[in-house]
C-alpha atoms as a PDB file:
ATOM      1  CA  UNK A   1      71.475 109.177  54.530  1.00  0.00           C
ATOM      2  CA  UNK A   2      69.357 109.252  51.772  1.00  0.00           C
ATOM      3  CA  UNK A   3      69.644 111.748  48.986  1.00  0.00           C
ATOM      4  CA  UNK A   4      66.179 112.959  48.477  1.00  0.00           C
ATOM      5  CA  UNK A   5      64.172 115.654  50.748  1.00  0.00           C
ATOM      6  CA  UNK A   6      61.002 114.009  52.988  1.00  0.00           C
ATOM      7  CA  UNK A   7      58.908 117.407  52.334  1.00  0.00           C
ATOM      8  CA  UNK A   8      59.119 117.623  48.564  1.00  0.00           C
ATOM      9  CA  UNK A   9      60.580 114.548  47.001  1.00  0.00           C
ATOM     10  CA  UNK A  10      63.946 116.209  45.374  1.00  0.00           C
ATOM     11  CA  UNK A  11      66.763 114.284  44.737  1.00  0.00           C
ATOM     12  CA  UNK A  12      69.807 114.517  42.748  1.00  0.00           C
ATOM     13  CA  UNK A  13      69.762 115.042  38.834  1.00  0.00           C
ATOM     14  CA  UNK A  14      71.511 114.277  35.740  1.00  0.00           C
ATOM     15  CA  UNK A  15      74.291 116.561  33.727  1.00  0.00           C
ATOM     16  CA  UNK A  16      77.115 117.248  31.877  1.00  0.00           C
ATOM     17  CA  UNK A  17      80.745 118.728  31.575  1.00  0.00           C
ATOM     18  CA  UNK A  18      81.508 119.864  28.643  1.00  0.00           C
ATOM     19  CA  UNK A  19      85.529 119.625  27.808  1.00  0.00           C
ATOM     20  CA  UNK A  20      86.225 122.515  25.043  1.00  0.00           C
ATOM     21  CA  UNK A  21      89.389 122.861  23.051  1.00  0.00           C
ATOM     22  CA  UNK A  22      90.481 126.036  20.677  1.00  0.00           C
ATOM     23  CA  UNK A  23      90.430 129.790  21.029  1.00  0.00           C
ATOM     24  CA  UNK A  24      86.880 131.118  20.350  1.00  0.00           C
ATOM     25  CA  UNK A  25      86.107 133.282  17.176  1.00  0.00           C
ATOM     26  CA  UNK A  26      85.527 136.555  19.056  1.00  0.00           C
ATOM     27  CA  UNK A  27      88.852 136.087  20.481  1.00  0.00           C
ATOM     28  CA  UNK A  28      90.402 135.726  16.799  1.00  0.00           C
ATOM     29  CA  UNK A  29      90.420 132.377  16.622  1.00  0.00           C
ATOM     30  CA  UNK A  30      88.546 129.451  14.300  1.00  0.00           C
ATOM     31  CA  UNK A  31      85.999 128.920  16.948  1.00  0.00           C
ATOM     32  CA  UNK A  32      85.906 126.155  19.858  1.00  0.00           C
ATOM     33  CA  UNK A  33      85.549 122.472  19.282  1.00  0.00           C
ATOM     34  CA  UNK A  34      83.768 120.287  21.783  1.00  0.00           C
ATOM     35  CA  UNK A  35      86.221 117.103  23.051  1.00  0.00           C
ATOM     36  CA  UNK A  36      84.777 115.070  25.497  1.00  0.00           C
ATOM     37  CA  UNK A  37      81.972 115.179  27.639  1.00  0.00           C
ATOM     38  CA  UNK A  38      81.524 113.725  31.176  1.00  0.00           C
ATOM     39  CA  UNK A  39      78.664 112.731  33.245  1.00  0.00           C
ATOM     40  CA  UNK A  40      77.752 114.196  36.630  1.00  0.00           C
ATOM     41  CA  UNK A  41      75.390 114.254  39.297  1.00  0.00           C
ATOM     42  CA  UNK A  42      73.916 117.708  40.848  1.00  0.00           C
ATOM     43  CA  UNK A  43      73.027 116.520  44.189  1.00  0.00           C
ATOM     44  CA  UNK A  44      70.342 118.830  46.321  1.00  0.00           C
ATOM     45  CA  UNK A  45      71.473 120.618  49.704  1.00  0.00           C
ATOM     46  CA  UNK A  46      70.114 118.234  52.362  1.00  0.00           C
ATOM     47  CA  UNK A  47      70.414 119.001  55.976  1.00  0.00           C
ATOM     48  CA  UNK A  48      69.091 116.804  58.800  1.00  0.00           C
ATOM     49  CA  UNK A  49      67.123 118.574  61.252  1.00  0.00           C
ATOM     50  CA  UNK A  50      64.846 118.074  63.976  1.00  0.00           C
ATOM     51  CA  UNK A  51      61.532 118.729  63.056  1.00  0.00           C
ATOM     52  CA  UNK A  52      57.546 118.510  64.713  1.00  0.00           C
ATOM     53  CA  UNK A  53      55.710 115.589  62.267  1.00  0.00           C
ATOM     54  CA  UNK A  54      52.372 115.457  63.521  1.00  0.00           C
ATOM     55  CA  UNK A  55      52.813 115.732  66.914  1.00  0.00           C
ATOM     56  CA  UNK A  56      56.440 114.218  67.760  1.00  0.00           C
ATOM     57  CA  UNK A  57      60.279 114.977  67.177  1.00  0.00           C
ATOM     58  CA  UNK A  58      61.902 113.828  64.280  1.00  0.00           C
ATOM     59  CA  UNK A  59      64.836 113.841  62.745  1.00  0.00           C
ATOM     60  CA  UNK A  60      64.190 113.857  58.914  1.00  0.00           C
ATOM     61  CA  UNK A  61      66.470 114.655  56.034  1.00  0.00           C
ATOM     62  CA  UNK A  62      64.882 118.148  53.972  1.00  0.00           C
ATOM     63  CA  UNK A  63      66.471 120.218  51.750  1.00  0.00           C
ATOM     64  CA  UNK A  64      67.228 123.973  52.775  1.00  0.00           C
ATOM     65  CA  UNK A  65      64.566 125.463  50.224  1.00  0.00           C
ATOM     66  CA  UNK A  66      61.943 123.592  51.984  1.00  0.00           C
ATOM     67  CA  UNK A  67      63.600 124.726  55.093  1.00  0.00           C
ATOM     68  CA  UNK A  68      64.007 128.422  53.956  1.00  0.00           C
ATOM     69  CA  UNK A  69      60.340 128.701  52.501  1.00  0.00           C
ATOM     70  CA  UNK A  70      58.855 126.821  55.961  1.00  0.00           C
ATOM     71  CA  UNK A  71      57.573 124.194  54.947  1.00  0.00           C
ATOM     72  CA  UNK A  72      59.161 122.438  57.894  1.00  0.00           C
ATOM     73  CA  UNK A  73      58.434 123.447  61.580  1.00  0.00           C
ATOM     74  CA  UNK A  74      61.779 122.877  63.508  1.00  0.00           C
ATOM     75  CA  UNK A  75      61.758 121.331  67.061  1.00  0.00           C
ATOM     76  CA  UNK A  76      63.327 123.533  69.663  1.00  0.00           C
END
């Protein structure tokens, strides 16, 4: 299954955790230091449904926004 939606085109995205060490000043302490940071992915909320494109059934992979807004017309 691919990750990206068939209506608008979204797929997954870039990021970052951010590993923090120390108490933080409004806490009392000398403030937070940044250790080590770690790649992720944020990956959209795909579902495959069955949908009317043009004028057959398919099932195509969309994301639930599209879904949720109606951009997609589900087969019954």
């Amino acid at each position: 299954m691919s990750r990206k939606c068939e209506i608008c085109g979204k797929g997954p995205t870039a990021g970052r955790t951010v590993t923090r060490r120390g108490m933080p000043k409004r806490k009392g302490g000398v403030g937070q230091k940044i250790v080590r940071t770690n790649k992720r992915r944020f990956l959209p909320n795909l579902k495959k449904i069955k949908a009317i494109v043009g004028k057959s059934k398919k099932t195509i992979v969309v994301c639930v926004e599209c879904i949720k807004n109606g951009k997609v017309k589900k087969a019954i």
